[in-house]
PDB file of N, CA and C in Angstrom:
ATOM      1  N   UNK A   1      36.241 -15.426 -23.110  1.00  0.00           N
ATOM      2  CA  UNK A   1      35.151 -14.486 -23.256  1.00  0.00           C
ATOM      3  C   UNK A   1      33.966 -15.215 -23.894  1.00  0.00           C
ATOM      4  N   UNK A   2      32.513 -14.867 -23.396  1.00  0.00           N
ATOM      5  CA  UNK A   2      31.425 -15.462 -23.710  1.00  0.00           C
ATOM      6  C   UNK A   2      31.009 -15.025 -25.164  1.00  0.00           C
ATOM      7  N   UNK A   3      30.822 -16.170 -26.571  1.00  0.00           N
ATOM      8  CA  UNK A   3      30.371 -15.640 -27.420  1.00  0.00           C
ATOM      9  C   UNK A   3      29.233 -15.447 -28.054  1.00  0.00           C
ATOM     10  N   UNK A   4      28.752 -15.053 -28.426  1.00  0.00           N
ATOM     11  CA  UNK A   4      27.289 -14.851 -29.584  1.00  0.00           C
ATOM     12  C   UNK A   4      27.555 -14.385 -31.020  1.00  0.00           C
ATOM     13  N   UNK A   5      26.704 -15.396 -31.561  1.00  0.00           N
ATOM     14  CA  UNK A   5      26.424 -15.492 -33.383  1.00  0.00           C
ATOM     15  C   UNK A   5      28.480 -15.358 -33.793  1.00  0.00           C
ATOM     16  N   UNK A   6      28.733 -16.354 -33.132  1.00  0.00           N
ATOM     17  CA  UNK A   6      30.555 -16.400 -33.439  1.00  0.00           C
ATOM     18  C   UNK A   6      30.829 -14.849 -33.344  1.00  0.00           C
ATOM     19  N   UNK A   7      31.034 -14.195 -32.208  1.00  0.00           N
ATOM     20  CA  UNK A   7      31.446 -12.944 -31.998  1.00  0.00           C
ATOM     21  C   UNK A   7      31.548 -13.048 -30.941  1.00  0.00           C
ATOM     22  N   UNK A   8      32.549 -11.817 -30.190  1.00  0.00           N
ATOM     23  CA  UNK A   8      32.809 -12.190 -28.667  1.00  0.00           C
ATOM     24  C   UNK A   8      31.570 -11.232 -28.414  1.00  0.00           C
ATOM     25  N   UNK A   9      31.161 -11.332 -26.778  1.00  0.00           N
ATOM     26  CA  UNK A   9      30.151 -10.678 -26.522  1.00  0.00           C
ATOM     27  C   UNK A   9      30.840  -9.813 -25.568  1.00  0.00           C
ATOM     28  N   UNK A  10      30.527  -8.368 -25.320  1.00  0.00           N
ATOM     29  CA  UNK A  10      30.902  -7.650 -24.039  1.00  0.00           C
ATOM     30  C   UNK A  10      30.264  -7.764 -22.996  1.00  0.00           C
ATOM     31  N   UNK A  11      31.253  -6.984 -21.885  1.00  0.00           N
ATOM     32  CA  UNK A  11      30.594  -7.679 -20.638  1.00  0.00           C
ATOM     33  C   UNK A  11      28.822  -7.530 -20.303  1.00  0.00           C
ATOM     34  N   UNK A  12      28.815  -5.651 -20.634  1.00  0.00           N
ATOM     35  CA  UNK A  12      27.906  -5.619 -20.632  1.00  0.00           C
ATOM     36  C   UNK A  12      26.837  -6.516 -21.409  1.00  0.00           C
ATOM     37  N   UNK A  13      26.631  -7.058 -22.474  1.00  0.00           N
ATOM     38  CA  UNK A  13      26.084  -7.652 -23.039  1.00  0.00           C
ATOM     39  C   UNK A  13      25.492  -9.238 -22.174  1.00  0.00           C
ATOM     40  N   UNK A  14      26.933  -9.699 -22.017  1.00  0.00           N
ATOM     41  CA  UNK A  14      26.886 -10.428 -20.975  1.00  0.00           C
ATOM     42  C   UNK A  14      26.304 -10.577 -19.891  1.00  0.00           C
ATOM     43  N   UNK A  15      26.716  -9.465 -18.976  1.00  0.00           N
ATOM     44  CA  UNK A  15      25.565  -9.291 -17.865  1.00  0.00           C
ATOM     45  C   UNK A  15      23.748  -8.884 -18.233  1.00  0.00           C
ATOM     46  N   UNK A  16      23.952  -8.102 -19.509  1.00  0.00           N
ATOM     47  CA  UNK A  16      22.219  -8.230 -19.363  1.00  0.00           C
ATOM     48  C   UNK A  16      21.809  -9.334 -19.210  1.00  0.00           C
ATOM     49  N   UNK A  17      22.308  -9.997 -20.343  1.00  0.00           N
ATOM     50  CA  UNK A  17      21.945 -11.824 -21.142  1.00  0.00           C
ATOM     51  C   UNK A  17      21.837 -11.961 -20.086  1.00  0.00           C
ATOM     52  N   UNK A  18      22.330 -12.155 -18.668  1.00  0.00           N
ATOM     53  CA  UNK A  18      22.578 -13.189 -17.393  1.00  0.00           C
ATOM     54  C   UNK A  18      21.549 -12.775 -16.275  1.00  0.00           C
ATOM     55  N   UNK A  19      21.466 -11.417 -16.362  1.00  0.00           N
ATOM     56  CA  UNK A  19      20.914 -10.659 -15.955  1.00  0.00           C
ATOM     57  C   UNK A  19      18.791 -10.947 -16.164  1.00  0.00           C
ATOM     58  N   UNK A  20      18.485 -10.523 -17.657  1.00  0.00           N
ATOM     59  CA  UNK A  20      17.614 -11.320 -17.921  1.00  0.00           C
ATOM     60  C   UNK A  20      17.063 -12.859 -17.870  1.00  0.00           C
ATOM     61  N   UNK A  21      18.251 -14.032 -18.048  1.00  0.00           N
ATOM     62  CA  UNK A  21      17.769 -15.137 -17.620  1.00  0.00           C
ATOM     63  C   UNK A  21      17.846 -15.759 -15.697  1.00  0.00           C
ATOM     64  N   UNK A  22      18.318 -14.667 -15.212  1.00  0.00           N
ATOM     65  CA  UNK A  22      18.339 -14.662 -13.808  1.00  0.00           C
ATOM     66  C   UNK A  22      16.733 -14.318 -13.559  1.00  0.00           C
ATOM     67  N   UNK A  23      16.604 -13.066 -13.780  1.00  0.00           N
ATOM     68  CA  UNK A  23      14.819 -12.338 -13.729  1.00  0.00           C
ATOM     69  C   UNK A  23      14.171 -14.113 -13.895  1.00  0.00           C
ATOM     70  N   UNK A  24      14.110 -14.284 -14.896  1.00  0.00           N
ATOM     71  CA  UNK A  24      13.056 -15.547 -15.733  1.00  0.00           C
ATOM     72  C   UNK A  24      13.334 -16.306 -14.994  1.00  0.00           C
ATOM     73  N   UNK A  25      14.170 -16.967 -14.143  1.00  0.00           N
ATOM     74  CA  UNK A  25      14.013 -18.136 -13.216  1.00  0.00           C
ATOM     75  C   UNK A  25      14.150 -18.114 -11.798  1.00  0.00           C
ATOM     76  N   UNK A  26      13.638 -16.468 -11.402  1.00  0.00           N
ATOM     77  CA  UNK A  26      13.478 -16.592 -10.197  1.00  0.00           C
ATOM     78  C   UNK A  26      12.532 -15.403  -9.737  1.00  0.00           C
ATOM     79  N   UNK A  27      11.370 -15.308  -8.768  1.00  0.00           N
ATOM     80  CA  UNK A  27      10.682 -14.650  -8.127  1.00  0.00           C
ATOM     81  C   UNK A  27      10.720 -13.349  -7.268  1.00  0.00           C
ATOM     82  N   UNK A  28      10.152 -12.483  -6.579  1.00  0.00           N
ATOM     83  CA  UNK A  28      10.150 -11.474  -6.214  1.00  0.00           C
ATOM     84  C   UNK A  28      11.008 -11.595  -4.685  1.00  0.00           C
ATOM     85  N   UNK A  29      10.537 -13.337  -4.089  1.00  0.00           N
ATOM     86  CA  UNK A  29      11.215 -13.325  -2.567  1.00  0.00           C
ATOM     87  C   UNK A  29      12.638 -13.065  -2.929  1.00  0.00           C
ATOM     88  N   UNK A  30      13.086 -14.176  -3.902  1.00  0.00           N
ATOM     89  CA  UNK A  30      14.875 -14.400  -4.192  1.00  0.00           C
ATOM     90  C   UNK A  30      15.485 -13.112  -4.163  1.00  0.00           C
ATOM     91  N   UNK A  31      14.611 -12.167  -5.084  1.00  0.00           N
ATOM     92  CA  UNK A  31      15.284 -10.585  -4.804  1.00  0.00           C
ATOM     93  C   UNK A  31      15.123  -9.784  -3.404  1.00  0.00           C
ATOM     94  N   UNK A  32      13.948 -10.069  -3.064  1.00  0.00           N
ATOM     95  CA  UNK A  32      13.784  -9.804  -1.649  1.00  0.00           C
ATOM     96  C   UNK A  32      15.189 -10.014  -0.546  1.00  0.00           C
ATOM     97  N   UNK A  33      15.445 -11.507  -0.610  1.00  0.00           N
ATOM     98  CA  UNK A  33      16.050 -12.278   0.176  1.00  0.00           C
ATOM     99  C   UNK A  33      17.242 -11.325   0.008  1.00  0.00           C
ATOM    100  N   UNK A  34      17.999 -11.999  -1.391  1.00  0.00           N
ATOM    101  CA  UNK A  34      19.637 -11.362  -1.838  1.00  0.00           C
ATOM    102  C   UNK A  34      19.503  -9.546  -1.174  1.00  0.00           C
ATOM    103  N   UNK A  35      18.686  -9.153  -1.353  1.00  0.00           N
ATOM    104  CA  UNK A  35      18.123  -7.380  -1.112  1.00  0.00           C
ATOM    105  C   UNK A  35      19.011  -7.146   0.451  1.00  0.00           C
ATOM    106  N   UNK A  36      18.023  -8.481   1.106  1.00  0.00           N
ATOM    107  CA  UNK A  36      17.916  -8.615   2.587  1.00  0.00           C
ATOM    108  C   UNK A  36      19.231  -8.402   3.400  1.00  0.00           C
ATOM    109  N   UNK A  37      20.495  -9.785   2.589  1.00  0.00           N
ATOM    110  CA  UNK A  37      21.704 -10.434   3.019  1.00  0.00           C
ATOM    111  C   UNK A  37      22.578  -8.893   2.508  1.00  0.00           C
ATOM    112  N   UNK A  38      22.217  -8.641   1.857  1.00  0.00           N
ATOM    113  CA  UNK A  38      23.002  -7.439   0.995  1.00  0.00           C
ATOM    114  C   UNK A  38      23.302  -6.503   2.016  1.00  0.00           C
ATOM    115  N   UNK A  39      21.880  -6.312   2.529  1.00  0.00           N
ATOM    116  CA  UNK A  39      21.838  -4.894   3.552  1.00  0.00           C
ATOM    117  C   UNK A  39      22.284  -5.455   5.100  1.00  0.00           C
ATOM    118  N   UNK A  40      22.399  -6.459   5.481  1.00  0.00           N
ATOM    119  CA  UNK A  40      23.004  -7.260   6.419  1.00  0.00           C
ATOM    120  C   UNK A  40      24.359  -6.955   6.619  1.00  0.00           C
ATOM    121  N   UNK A  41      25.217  -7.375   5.302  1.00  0.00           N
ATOM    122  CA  UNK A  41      26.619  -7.150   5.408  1.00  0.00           C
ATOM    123  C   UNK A  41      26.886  -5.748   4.742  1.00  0.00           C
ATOM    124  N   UNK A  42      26.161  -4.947   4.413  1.00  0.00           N
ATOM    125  CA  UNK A  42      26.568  -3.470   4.127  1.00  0.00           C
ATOM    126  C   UNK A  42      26.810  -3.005   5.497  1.00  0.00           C
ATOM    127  N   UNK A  43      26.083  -3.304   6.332  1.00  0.00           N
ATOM    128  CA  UNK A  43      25.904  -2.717   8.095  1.00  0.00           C
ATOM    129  C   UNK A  43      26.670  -3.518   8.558  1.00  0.00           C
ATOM    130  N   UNK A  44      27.027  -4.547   8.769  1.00  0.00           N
ATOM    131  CA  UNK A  44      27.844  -4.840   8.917  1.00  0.00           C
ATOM    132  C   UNK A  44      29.323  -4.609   8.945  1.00  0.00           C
ATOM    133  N   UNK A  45      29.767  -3.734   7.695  1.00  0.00           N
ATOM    134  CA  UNK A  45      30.812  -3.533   7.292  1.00  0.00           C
ATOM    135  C   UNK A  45      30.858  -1.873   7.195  1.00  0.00           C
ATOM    136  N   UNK A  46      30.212  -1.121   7.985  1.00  0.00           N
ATOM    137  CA  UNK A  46      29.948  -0.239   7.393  1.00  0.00           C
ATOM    138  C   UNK A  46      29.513   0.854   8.856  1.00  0.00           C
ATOM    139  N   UNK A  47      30.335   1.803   9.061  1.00  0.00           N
ATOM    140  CA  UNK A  47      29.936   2.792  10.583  1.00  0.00           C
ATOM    141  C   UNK A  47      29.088   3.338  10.255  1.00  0.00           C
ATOM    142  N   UNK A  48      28.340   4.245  11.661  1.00  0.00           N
ATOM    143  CA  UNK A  48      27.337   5.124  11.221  1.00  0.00           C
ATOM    144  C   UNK A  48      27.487   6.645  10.555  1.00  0.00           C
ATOM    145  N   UNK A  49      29.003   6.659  10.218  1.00  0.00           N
ATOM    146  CA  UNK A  49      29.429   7.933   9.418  1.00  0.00           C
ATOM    147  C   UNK A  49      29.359   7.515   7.882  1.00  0.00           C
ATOM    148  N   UNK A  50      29.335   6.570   7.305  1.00  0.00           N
ATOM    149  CA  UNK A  50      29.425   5.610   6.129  1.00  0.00           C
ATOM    150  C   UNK A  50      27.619   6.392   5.659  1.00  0.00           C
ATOM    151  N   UNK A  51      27.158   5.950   7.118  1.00  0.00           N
ATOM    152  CA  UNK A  51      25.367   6.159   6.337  1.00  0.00           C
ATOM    153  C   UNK A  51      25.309   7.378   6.774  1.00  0.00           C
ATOM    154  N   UNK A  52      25.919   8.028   7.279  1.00  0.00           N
ATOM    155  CA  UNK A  52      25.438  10.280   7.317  1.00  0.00           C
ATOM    156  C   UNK A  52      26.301  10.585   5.904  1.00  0.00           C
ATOM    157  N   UNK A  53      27.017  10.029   5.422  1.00  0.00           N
ATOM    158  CA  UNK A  53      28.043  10.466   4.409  1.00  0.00           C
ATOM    159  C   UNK A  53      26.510  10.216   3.305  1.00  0.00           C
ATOM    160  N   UNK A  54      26.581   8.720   2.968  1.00  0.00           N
ATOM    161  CA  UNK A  54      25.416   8.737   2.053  1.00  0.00           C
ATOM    162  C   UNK A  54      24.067   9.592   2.039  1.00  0.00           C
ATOM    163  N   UNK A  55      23.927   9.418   3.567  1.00  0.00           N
ATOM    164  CA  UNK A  55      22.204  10.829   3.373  1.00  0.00           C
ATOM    165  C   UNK A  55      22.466  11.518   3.177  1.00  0.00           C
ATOM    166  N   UNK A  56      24.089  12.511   3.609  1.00  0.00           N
ATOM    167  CA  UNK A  56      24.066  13.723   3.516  1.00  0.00           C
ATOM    168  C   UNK A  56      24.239  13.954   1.660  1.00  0.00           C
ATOM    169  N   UNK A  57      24.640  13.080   0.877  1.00  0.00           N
ATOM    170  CA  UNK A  57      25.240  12.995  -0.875  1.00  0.00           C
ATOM    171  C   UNK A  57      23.336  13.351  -1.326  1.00  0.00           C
ATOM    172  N   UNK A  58      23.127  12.128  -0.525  1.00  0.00           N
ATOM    173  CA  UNK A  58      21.391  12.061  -0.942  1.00  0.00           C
ATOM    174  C   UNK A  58      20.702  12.721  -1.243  1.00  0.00           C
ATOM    175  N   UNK A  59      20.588  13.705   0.148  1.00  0.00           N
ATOM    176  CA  UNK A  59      19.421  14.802   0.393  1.00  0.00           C
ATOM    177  C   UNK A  59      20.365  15.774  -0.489  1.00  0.00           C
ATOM    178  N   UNK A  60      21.869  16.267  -0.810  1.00  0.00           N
ATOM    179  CA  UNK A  60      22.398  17.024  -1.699  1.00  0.00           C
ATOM    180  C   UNK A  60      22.041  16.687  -3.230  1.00  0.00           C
ATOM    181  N   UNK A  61      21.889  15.573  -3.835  1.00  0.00           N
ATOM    182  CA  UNK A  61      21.499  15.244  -5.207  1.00  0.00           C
ATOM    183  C   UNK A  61      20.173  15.873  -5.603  1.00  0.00           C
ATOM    184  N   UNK A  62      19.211  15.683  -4.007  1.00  0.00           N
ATOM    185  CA  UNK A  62      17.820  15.471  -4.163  1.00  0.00           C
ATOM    186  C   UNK A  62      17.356  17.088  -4.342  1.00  0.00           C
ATOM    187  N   UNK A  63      17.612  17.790  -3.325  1.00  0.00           N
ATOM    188  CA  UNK A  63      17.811  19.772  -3.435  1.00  0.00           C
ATOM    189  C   UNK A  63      18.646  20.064  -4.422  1.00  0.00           C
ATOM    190  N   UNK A  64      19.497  19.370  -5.270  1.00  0.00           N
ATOM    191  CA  UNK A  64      20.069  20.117  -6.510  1.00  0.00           C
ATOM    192  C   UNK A  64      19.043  19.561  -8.044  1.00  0.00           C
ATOM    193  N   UNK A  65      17.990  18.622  -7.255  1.00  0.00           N
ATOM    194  CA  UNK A  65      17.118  18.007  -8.570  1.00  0.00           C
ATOM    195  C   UNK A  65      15.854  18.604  -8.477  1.00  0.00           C
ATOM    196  N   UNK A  66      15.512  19.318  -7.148  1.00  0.00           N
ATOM    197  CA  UNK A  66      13.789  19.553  -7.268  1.00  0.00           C
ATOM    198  C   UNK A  66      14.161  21.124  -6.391  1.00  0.00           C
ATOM    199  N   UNK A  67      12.647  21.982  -6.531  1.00  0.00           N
ATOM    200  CA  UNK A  67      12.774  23.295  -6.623  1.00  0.00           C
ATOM    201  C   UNK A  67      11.742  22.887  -5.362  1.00  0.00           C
ATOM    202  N   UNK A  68      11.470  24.487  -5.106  1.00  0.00           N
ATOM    203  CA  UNK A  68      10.847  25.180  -3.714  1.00  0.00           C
ATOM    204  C   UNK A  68       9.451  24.621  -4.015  1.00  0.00           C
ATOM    205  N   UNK A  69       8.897  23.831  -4.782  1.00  0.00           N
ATOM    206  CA  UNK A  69       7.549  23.610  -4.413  1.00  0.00           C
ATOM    207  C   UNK A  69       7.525  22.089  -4.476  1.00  0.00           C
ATOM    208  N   UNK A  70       8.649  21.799  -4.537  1.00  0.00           N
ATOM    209  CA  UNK A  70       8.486  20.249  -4.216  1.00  0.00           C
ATOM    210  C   UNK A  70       8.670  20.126  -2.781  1.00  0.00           C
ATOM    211  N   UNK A  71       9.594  20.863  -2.615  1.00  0.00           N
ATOM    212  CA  UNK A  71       9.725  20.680  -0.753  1.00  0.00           C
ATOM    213  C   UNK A  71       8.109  21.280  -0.232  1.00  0.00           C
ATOM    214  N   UNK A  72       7.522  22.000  -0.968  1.00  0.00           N
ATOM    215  CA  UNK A  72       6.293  22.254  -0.216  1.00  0.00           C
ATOM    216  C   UNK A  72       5.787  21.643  -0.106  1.00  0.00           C
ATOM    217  N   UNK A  73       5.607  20.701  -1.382  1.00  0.00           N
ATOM    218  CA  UNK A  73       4.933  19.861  -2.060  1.00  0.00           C
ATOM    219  C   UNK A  73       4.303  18.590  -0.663  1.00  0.00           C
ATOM    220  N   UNK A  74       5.776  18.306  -0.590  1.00  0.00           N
ATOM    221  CA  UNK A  74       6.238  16.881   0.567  1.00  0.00           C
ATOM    222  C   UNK A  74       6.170  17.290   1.868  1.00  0.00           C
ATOM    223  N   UNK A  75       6.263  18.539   2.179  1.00  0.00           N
ATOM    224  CA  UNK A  75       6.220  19.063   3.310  1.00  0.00           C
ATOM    225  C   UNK A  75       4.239  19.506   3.500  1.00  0.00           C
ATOM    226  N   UNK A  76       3.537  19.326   2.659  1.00  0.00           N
ATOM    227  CA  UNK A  76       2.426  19.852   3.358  1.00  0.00           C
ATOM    228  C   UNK A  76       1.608  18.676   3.207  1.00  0.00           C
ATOM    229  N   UNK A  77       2.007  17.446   2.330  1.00  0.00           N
ATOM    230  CA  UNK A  77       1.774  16.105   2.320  1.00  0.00           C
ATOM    231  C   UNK A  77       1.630  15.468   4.007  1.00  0.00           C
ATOM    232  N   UNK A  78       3.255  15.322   4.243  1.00  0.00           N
ATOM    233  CA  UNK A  78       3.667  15.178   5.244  1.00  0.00           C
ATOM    234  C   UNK A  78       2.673  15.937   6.995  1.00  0.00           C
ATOM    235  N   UNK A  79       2.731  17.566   6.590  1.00  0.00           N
ATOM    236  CA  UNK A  79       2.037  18.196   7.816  1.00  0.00           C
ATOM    237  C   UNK A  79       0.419  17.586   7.934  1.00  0.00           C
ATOM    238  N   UNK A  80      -0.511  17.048   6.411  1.00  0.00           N
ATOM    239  CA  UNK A  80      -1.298  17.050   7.233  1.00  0.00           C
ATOM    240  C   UNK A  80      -1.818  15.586   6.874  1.00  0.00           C
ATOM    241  N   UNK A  81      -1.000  14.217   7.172  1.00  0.00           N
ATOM    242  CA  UNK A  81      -0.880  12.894   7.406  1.00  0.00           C
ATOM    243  C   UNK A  81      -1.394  12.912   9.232  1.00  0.00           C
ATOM    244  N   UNK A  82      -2.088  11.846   9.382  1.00  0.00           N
ATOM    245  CA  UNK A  82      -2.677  11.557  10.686  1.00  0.00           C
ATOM    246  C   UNK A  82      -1.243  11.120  11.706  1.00  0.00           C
ATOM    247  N   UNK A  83      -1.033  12.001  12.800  1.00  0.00           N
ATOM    248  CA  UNK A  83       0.335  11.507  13.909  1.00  0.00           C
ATOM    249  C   UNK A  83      -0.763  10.027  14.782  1.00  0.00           C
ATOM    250  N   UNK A  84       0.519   9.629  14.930  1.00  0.00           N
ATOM    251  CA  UNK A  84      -0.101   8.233  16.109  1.00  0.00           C
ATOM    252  C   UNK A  84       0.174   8.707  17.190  1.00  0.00           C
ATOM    253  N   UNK A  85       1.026   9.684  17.509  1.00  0.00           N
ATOM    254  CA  UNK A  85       0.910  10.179  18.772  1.00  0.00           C
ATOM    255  C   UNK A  85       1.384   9.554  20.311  1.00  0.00           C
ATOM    256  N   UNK A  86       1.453  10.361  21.595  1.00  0.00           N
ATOM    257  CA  UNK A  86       1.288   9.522  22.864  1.00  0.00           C
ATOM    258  C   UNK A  86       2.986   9.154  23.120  1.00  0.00           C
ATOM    259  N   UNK A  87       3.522   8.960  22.225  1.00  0.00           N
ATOM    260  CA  UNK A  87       5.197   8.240  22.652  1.00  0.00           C
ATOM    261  C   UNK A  87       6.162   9.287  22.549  1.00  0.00           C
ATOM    262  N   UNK A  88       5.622  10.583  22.008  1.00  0.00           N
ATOM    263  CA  UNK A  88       6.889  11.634  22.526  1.00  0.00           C
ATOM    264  C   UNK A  88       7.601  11.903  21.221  1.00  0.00           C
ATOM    265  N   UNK A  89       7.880  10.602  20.248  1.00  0.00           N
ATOM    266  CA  UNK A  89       8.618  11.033  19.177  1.00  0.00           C
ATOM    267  C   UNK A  89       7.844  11.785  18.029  1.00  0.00           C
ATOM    268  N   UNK A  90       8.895  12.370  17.126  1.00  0.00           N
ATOM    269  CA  UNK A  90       8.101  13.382  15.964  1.00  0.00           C
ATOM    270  C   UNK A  90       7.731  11.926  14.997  1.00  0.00           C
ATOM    271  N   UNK A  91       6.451  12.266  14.180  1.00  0.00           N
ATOM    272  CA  UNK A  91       6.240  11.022  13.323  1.00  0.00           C
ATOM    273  C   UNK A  91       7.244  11.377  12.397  1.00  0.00           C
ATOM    274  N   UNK A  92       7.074  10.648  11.219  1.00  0.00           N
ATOM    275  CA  UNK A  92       7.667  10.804   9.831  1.00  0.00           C
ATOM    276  C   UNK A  92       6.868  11.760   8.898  1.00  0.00           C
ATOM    277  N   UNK A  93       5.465  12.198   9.267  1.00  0.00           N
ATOM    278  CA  UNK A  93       5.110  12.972   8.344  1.00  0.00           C
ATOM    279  C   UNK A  93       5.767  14.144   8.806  1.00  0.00           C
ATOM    280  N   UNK A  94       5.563  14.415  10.378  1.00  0.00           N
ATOM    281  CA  UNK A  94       5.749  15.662  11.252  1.00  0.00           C
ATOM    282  C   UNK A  94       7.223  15.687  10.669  1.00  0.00           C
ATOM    283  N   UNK A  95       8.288  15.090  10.716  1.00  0.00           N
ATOM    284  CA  UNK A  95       9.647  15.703  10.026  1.00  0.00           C
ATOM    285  C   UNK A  95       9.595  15.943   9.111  1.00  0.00           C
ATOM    286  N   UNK A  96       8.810  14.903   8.136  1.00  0.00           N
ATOM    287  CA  UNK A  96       9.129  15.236   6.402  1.00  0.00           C
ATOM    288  C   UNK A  96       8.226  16.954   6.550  1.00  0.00           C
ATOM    289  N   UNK A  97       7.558  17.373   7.091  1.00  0.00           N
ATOM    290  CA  UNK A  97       6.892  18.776   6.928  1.00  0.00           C
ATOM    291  C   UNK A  97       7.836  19.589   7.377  1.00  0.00           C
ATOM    292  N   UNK A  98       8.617  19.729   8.717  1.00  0.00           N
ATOM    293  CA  UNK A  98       9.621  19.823   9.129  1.00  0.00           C
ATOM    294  C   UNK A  98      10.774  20.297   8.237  1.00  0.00           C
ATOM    295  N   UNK A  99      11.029  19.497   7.797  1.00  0.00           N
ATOM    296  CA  UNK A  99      12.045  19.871   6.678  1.00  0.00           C
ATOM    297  C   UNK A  99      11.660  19.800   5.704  1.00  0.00           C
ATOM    298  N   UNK A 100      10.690  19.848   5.146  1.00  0.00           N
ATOM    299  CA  UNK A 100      10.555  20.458   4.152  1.00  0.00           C
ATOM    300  C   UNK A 100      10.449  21.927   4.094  1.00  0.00           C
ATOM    301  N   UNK A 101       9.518  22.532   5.060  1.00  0.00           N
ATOM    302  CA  UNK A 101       9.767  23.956   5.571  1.00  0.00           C
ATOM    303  C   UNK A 101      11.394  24.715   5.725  1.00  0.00           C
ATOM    304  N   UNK A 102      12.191  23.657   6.310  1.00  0.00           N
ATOM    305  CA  UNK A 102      13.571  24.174   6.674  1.00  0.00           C
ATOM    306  C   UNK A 102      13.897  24.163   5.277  1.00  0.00           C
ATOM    307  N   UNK A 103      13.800  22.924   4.475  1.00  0.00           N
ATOM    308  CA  UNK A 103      14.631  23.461   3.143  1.00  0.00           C
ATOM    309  C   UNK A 103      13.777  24.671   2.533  1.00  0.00           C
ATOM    310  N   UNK A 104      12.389  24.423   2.187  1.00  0.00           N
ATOM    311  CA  UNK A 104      12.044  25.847   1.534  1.00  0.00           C
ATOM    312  C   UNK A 104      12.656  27.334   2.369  1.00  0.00           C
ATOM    313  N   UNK A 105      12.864  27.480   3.227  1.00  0.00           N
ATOM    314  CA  UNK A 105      13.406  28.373   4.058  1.00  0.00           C
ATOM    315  C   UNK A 105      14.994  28.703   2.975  1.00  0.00           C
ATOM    316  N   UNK A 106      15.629  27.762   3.449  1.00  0.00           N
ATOM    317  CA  UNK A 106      17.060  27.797   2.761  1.00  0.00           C
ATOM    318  C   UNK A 106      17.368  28.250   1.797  1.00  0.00           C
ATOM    319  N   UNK A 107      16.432  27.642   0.551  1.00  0.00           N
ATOM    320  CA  UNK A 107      16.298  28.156  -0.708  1.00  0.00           C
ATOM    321  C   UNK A 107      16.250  29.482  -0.730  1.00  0.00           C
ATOM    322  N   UNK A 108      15.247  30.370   0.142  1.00  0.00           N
ATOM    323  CA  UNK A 108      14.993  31.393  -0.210  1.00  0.00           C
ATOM    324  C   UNK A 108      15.988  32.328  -0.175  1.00  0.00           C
ATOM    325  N   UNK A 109      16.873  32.206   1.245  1.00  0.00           N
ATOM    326  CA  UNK A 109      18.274  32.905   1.861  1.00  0.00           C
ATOM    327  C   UNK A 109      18.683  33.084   0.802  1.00  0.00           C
TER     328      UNK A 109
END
């Protein structure tokens, strides 16, 4: 076990310490990069029920943390963002308004 001032150190302790002199000798790409390889072999290893399981935990954390005017909030953000249009698909504002409407809806039921 790693020590400090002749005492053992815990892990946690440990990992900050390592943690912090990691930060100090390396840049925003290195985290970028490791970020990158990370999300490589998560998909990799990982079906597309793995990632509906996680959105669906997600969007459940996220409606048990914010109330009916945050979904408005994001939803009228969202409705009136400029569409690019022409290719048929809904943008990202057009859903985030989208559902945000559907969840304020829900709430109310």
């Amino acid at each position: 076990m790693a020590q400090r001032d002749n005492r053992p150190m815990s892990r946690e302790e440990a990992g900050r310490m390592g943690g912090e002199a990691t930060a100090k000798s390396h840049d925003k790409e290195f985290y970028q990069e490791i970020g990158r390889k990370g999300g490589e072999a998560t998909s990799d290893s990982h079906d597309r029920e793995f990632y509906q399981d996680i959105g669906r935990k997600g969007g459940e954390a996220t409606s048990d943390s914010h109330d009916r005017e945050f979904y408005q909030e994001i939803g009228s953000k969202g409705g009136s963002a400029p569409h690019d249009g022409g290719d048929g698909k809904m943008s990202r504002e057009e859903a985030g308004r989208k559902g945000g409407e559907a969840r304020s809806r829900q709430r109310n039921d």
